[in-house]
N, C-alpha and C. Protein backbone atom coordinates (compact mmCIF):
# COMPACT_ATOMS: atom_id res chain seq x y z
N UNK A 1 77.87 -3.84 26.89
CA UNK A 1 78.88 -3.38 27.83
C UNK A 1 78.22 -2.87 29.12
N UNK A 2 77.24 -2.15 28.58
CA UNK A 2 76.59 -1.71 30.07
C UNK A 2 76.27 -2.71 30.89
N UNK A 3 75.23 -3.44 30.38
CA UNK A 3 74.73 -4.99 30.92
C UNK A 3 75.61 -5.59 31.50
N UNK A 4 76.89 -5.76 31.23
CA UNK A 4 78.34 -6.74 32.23
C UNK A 4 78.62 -5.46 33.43
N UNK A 5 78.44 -4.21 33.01
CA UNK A 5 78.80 -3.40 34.52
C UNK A 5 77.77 -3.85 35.12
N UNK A 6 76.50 -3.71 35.03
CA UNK A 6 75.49 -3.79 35.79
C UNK A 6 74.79 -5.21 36.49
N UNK A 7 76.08 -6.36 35.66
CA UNK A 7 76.02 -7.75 36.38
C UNK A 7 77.58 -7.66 37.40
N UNK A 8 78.34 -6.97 37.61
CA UNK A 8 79.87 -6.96 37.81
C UNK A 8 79.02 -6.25 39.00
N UNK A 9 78.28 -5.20 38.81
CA UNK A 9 78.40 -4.38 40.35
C UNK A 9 77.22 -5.27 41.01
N UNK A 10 76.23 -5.94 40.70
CA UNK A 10 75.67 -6.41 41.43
C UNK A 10 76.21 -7.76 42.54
N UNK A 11 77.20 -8.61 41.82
CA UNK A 11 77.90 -9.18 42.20
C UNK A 11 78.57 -8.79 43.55
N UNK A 12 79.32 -7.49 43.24
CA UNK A 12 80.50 -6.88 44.05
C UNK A 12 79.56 -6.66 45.57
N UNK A 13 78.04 -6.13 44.94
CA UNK A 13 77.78 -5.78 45.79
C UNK A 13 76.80 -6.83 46.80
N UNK A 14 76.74 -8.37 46.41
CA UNK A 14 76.27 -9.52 46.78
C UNK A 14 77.84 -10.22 47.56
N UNK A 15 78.75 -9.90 47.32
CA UNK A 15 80.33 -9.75 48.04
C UNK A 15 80.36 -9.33 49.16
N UNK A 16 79.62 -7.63 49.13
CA UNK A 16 80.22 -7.12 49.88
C UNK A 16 78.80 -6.82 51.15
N UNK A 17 77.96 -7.96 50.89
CA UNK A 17 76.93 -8.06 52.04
C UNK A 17 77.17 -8.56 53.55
N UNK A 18 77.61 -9.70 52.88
CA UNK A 18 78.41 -10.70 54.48
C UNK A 18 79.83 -10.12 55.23
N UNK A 19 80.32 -9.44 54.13
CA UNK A 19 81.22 -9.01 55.19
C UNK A 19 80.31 -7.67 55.97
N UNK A 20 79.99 -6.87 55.44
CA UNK A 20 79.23 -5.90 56.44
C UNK A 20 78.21 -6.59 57.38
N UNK A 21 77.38 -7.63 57.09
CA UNK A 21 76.56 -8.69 58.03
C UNK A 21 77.52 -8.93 59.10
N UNK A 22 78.69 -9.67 58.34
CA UNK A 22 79.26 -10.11 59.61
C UNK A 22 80.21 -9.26 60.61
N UNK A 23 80.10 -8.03 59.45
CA UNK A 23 80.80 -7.12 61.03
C UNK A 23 79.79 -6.90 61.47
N UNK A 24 78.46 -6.31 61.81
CA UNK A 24 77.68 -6.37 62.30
C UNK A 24 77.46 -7.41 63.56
N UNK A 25 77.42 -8.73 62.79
CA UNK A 25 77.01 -9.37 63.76
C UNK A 25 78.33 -9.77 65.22
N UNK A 26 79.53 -9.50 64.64
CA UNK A 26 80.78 -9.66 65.09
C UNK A 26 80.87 -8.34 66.33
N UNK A 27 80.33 -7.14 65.58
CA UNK A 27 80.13 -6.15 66.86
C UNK A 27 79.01 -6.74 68.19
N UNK A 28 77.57 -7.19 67.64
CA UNK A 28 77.12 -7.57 68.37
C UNK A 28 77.39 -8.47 69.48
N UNK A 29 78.49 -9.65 68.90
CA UNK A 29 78.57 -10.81 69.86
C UNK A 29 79.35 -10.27 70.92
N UNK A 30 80.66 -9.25 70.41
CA UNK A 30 82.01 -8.78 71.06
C UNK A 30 81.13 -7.82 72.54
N UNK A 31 79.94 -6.73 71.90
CA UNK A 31 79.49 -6.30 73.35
C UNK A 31 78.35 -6.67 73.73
N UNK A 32 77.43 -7.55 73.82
CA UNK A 32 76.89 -8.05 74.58
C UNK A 32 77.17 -8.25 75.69
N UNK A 33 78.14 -8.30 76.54
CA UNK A 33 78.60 -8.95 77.48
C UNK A 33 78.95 -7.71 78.32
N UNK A 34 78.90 -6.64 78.02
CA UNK A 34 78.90 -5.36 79.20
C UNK A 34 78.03 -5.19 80.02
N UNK A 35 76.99 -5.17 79.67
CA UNK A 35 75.90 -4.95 80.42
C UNK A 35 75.41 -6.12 81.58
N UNK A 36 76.00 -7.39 80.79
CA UNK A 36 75.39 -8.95 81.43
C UNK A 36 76.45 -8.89 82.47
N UNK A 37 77.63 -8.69 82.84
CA UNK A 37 78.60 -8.79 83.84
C UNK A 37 77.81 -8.64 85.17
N UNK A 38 77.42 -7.91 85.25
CA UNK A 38 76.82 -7.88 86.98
C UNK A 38 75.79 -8.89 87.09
N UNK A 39 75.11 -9.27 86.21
CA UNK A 39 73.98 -10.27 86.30
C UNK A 39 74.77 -11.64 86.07
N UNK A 40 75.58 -11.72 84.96
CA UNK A 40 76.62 -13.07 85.33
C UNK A 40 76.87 -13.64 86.59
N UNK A 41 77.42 -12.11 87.35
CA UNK A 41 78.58 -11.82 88.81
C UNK A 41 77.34 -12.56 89.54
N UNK A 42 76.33 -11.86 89.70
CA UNK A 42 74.99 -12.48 90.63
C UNK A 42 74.84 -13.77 89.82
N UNK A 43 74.29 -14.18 89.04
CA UNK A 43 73.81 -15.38 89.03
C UNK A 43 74.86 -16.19 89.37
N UNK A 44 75.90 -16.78 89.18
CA UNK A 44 76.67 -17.13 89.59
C UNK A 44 77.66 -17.03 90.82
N UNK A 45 77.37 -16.07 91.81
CA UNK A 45 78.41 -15.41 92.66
C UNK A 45 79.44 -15.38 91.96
N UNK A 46 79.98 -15.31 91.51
CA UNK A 46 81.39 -14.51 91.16
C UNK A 46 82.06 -14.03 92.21
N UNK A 47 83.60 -14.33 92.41
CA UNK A 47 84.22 -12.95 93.08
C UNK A 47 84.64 -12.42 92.14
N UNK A 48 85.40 -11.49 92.01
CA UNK A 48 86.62 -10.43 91.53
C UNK A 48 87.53 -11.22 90.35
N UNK A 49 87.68 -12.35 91.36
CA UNK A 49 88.83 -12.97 90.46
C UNK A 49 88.48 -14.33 89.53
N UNK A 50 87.41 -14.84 89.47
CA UNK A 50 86.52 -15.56 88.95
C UNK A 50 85.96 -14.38 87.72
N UNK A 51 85.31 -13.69 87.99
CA UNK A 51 85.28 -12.62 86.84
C UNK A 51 86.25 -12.55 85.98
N UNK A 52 87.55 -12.39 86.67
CA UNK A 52 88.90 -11.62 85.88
C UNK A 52 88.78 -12.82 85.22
N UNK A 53 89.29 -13.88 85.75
CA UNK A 53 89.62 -15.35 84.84
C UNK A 53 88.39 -15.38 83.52
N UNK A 54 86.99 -15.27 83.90
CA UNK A 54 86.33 -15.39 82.67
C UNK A 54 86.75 -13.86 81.73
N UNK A 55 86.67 -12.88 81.84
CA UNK A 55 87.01 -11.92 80.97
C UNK A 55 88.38 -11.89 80.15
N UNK A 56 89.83 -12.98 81.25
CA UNK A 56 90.64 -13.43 80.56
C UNK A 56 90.69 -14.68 79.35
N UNK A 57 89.87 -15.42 79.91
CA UNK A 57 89.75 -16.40 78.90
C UNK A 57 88.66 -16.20 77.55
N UNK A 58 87.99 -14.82 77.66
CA UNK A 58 88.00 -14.20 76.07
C UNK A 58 88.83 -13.80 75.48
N UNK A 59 90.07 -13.25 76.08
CA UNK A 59 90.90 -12.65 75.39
C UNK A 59 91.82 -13.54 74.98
N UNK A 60 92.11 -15.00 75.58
CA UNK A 60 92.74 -16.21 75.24
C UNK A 60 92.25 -17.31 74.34
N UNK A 61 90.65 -16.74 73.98
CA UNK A 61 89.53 -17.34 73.01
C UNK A 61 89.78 -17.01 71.73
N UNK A 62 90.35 -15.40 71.49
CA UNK A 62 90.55 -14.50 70.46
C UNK A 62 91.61 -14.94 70.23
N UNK A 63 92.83 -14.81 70.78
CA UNK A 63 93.85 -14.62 70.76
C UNK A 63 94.43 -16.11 70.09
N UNK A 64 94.20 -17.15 70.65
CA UNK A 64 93.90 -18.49 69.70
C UNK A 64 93.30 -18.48 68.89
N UNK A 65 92.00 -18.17 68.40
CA UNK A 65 91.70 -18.45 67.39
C UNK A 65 92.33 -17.64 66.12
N UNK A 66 92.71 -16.24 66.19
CA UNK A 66 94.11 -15.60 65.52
C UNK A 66 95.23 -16.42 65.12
N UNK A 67 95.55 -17.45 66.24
CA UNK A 67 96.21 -18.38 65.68
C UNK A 67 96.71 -19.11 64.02
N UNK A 68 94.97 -19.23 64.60
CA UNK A 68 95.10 -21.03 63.43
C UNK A 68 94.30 -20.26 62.43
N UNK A 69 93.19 -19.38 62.70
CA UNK A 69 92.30 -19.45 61.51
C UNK A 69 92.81 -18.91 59.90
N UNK A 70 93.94 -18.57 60.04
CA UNK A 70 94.58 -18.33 58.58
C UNK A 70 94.70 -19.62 57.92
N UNK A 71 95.63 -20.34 59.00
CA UNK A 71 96.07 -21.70 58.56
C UNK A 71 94.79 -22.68 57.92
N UNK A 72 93.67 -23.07 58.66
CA UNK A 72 92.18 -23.80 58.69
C UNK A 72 92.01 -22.78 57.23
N UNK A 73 92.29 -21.68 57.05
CA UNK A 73 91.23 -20.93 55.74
C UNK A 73 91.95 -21.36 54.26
N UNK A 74 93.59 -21.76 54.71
CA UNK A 74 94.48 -22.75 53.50
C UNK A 74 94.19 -23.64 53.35
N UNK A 75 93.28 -24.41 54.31
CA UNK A 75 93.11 -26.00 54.41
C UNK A 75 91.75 -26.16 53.69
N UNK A 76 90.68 -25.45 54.58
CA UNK A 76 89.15 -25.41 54.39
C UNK A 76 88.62 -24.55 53.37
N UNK A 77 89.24 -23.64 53.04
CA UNK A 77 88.59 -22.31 52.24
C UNK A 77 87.62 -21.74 53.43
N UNK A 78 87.58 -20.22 53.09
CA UNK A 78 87.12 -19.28 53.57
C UNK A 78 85.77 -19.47 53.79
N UNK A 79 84.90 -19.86 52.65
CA UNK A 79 83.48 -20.32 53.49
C UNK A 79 83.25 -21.22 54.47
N UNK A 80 83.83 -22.32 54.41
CA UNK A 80 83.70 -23.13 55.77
C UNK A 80 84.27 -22.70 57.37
N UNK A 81 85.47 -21.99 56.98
CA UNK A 81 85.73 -21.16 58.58
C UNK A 81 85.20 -20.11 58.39
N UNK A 82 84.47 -19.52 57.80
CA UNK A 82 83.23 -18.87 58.05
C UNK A 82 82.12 -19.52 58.65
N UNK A 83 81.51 -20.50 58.39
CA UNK A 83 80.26 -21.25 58.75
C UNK A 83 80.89 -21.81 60.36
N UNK A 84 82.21 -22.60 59.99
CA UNK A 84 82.82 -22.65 61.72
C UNK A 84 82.68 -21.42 62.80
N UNK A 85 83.21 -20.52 62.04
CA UNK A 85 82.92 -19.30 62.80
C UNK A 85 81.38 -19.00 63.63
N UNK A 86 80.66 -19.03 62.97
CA UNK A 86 79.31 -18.63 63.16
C UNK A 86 78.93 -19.98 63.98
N UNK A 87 79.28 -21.30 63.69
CA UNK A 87 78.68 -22.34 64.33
C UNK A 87 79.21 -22.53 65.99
N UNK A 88 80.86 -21.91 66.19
CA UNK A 88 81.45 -21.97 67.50
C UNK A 88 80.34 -20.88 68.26
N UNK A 89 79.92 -19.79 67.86
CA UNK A 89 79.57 -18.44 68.18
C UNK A 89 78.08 -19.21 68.71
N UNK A 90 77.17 -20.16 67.93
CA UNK A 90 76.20 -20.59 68.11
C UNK A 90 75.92 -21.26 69.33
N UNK A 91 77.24 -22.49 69.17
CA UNK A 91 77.24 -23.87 70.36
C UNK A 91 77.46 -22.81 71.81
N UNK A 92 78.31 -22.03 71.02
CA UNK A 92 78.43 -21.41 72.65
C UNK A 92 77.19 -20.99 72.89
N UNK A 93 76.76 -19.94 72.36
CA UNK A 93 75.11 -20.01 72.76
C UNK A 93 74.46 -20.81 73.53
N UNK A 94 74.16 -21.98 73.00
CA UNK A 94 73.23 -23.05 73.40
C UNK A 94 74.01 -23.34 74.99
N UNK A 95 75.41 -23.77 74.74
CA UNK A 95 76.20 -24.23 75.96
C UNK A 95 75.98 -23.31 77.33
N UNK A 96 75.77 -22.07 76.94
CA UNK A 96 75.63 -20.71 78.05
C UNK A 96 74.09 -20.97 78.39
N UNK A 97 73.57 -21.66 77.54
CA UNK A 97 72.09 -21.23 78.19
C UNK A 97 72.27 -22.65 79.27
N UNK A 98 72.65 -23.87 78.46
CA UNK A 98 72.32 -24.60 79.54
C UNK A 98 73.51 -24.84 80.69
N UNK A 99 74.13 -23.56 80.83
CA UNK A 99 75.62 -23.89 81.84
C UNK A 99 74.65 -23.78 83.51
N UNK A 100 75.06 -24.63 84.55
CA UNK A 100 74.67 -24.10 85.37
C UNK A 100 75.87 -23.70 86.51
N UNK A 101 76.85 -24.31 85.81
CA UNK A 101 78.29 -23.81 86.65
C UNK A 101 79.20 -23.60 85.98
N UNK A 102 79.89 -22.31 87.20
CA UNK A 102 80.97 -21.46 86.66
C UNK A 102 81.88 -22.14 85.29
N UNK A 103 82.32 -23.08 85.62
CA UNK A 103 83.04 -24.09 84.56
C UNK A 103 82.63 -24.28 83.42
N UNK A 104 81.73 -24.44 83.60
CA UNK A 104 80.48 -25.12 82.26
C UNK A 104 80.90 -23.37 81.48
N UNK A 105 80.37 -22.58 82.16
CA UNK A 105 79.98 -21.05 81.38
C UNK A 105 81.05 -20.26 81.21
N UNK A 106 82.10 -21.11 81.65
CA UNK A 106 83.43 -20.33 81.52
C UNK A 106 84.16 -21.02 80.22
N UNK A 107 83.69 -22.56 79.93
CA UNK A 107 84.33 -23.07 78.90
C UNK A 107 83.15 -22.49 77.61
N UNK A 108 82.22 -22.34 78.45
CA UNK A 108 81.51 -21.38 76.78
C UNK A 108 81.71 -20.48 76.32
N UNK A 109 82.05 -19.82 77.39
CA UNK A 109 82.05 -18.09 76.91
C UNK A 109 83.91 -18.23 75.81
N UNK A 110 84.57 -19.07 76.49
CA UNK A 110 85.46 -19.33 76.01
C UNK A 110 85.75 -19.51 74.31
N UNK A 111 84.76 -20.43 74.16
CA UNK A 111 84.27 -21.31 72.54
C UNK A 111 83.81 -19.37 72.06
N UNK A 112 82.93 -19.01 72.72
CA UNK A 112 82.62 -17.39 72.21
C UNK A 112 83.41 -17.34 71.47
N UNK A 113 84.86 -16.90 72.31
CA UNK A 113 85.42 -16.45 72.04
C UNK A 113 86.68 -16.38 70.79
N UNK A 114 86.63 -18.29 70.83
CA UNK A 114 86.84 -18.57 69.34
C UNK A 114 86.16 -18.42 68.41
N UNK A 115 85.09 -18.42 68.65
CA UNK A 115 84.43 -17.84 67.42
C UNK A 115 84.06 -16.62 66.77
N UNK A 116 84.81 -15.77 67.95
CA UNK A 116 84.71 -14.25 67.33
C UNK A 116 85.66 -13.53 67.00
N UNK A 117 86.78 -14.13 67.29
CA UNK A 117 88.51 -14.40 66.57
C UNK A 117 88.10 -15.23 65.24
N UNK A 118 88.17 -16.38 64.72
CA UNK A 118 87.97 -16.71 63.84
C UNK A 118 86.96 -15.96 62.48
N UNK A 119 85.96 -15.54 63.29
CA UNK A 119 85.31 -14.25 62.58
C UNK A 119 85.93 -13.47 61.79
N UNK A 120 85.98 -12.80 62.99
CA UNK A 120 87.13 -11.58 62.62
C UNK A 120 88.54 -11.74 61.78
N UNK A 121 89.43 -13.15 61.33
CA UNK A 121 90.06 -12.92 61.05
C UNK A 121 89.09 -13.38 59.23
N UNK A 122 88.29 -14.36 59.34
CA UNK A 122 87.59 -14.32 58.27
C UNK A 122 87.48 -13.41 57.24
N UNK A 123 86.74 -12.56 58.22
CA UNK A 123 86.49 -11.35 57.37
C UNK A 123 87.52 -10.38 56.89
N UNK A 124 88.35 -10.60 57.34
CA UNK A 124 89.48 -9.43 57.52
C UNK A 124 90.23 -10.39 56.25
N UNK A 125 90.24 -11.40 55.93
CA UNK A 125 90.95 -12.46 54.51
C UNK A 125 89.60 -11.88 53.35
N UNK A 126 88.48 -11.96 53.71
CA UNK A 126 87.37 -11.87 52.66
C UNK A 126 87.63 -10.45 52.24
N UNK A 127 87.53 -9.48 53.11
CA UNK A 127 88.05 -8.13 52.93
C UNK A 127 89.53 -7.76 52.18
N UNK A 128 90.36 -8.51 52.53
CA UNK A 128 91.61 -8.23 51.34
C UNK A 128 91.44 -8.96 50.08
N UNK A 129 90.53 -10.01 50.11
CA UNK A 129 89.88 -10.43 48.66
C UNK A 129 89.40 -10.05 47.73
N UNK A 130 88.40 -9.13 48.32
CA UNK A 130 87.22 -8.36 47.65
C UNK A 130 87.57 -6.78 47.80
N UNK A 131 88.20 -6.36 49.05
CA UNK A 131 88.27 -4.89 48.29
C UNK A 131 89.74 -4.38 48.05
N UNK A 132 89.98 -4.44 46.44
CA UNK A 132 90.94 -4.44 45.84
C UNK A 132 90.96 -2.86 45.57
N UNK A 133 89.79 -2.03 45.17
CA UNK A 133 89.79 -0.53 44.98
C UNK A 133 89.14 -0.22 46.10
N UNK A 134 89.56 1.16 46.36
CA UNK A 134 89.13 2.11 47.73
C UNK A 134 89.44 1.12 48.78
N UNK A 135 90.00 0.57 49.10
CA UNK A 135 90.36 -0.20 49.77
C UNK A 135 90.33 0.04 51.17
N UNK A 136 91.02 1.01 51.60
CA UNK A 136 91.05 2.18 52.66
C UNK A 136 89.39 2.33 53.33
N UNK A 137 88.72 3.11 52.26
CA UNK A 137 87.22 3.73 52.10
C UNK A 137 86.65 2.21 52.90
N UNK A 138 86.73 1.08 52.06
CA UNK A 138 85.89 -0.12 52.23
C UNK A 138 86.02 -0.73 53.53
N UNK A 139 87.30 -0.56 54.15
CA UNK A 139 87.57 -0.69 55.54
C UNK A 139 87.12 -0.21 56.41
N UNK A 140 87.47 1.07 56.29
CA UNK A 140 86.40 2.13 57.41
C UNK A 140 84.89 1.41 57.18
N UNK A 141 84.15 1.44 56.31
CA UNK A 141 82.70 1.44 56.04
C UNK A 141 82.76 0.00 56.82
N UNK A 142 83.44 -0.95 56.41
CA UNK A 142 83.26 -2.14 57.19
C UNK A 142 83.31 -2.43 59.08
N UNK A 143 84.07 -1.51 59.36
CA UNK A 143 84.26 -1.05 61.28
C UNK A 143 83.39 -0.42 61.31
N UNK A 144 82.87 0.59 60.21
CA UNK A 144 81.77 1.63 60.95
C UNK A 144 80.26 0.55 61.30
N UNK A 145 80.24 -0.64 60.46
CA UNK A 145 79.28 -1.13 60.60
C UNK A 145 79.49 -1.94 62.15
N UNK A 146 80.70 -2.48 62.45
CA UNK A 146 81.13 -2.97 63.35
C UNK A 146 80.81 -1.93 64.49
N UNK A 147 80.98 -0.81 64.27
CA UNK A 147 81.22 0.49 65.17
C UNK A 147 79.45 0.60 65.55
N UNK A 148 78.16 0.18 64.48
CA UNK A 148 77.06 0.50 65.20
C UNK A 148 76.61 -0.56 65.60
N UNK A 149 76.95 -1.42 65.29
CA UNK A 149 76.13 -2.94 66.06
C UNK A 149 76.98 -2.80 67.52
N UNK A 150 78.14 -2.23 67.90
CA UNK A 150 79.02 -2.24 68.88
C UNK A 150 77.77 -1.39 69.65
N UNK A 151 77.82 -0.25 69.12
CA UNK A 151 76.85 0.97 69.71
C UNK A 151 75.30 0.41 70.26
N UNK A 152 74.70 -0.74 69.34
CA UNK A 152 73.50 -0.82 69.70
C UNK A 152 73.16 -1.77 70.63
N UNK A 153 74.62 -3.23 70.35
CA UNK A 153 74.50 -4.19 71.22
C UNK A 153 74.19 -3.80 73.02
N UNK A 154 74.62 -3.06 73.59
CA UNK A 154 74.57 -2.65 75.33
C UNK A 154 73.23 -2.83 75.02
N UNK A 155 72.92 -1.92 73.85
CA UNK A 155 71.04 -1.48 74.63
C UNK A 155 70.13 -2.57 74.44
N UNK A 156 70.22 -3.28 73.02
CA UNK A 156 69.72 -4.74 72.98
C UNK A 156 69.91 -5.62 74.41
N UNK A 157 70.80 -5.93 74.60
CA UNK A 157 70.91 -7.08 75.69
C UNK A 157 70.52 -6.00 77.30
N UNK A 158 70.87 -5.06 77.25
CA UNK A 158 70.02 -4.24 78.23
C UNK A 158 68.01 -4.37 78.41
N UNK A 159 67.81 -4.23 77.17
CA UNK A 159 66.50 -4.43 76.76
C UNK A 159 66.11 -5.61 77.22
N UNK A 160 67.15 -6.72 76.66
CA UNK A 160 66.60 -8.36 76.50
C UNK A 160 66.66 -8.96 77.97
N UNK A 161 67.52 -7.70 79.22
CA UNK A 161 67.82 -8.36 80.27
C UNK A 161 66.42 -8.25 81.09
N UNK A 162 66.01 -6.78 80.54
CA UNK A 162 64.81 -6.64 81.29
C UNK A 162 63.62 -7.05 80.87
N UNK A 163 63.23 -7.65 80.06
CA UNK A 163 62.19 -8.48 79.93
C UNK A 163 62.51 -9.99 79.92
N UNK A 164 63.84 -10.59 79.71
CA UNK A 164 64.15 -12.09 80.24
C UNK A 164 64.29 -11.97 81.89
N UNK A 165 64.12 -12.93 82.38
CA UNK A 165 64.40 -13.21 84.09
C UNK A 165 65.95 -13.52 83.91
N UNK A 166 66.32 -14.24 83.63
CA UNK A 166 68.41 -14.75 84.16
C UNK A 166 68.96 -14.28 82.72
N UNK A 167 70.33 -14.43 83.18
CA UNK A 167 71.40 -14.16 82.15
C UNK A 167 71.43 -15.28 80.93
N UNK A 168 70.63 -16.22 81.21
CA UNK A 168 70.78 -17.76 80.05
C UNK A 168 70.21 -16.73 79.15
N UNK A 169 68.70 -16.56 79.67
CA UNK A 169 67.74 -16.31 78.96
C UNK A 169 68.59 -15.26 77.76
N UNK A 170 68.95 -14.75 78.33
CA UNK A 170 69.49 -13.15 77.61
C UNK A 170 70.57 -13.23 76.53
N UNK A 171 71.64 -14.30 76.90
CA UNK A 171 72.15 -14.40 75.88
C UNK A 171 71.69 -15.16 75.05
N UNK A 172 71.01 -16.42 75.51
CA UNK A 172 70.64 -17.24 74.52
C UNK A 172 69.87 -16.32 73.75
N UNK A 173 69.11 -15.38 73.86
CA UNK A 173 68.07 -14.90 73.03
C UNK A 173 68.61 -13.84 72.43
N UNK A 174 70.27 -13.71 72.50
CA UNK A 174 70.63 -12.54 71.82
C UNK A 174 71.54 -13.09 70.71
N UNK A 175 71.85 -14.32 71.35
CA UNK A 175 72.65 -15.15 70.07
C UNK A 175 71.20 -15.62 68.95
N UNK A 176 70.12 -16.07 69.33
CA UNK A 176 68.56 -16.44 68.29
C UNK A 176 68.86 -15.33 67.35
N UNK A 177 69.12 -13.88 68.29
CA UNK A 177 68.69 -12.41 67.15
C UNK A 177 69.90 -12.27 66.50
N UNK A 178 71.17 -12.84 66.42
CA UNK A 178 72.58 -12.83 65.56
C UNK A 178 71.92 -14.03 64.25
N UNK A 179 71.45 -14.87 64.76
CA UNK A 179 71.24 -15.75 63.82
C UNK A 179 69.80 -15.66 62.93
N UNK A 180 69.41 -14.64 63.55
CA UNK A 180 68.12 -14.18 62.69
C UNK A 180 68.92 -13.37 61.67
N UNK A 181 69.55 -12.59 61.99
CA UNK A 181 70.25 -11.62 61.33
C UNK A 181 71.11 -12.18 60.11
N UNK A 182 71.32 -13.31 60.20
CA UNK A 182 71.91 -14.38 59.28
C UNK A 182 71.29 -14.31 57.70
């Protein structure tokens, strides 16, 4: 009897890795992008309203992918719009490093942005899966993890800005350290 608790909690607790990973990494992707705005604004000139439009079309990235990703998680199961998740979050990556116009980096940041909606709703299905007791408790602990990768991301990509030269460099090399984190 002991031996099945002590295979039951190891389990629970091989469960309950990726979702704390992926809030983690889900905080990271969401603020990265505070600190990079003025270096975006410059590398690109930006006005005002070129800004607004890209900061809107994250919130139209999210906001779609909220959409569908329940629906795709009836179709696909939960691990594969998971792996979608992480793979939109990636391409965008790659796509941002090699954008050299507004367009190009506006339809990436975009894809971001599906992929950090889709994330998020991932986890938030894996999370009513798996935490059936304390349920409440398991939630908080899951944002709080969200809550320090949120906290640490500024200073990372702050860090990564000042030893990369351009903004490619920086995200691309901050999306490498999400996927190290993998």
């Amino acid at each position: 009897m002991e031996q099945h608790l002590k295979k039951h909690k190891k389990i629970y607790a091989m469960q309950l890795a990726p979702i704390f990973l992926g809030f983690i990494i889900f905080g990271i992707s969401e603020n990265i992008k505070g600190p990079a705005i003025p270096r975006i604004q410059f590398d690109f000139m930006l006005n005002e309203a070129q800004l607004g439009t890209l900061l809107s079309l994250n919130a139209l990235g999210y906001l779609l992918a909220c959409s569908f990703t329940a629906f795709l998680t009836r179709i696909w199961g939960i691990k594969i719009v998971s792996i979608a998740a992480f793979g939109a979050m990636l391409l965008s990556g790659v796509c941002i490093y090699f954008s050299h116009s507004y367009p190009l980096f506006a339809s990436s940041y975009f894809i971001m942005y599906i992929g950090n909606g889709m994330l998020e709703i991932a986890l938030a299905i894996l999370g009513a899966r798996i935490f059936v007791k304390n349920t409440g408790m398991m939630m908080n602990l899951s944002h709080g993890f969200y809550g320090l990768s949120s906290t640490v991301a500024p200073l990372i990509a702050t860090g990564l800005m000042s030893v990369t030269p351009s903004i490619f460099n920086t995200i691309f090399s901050t999306f490498f350290f999400e996927v190290y984190l993998l």
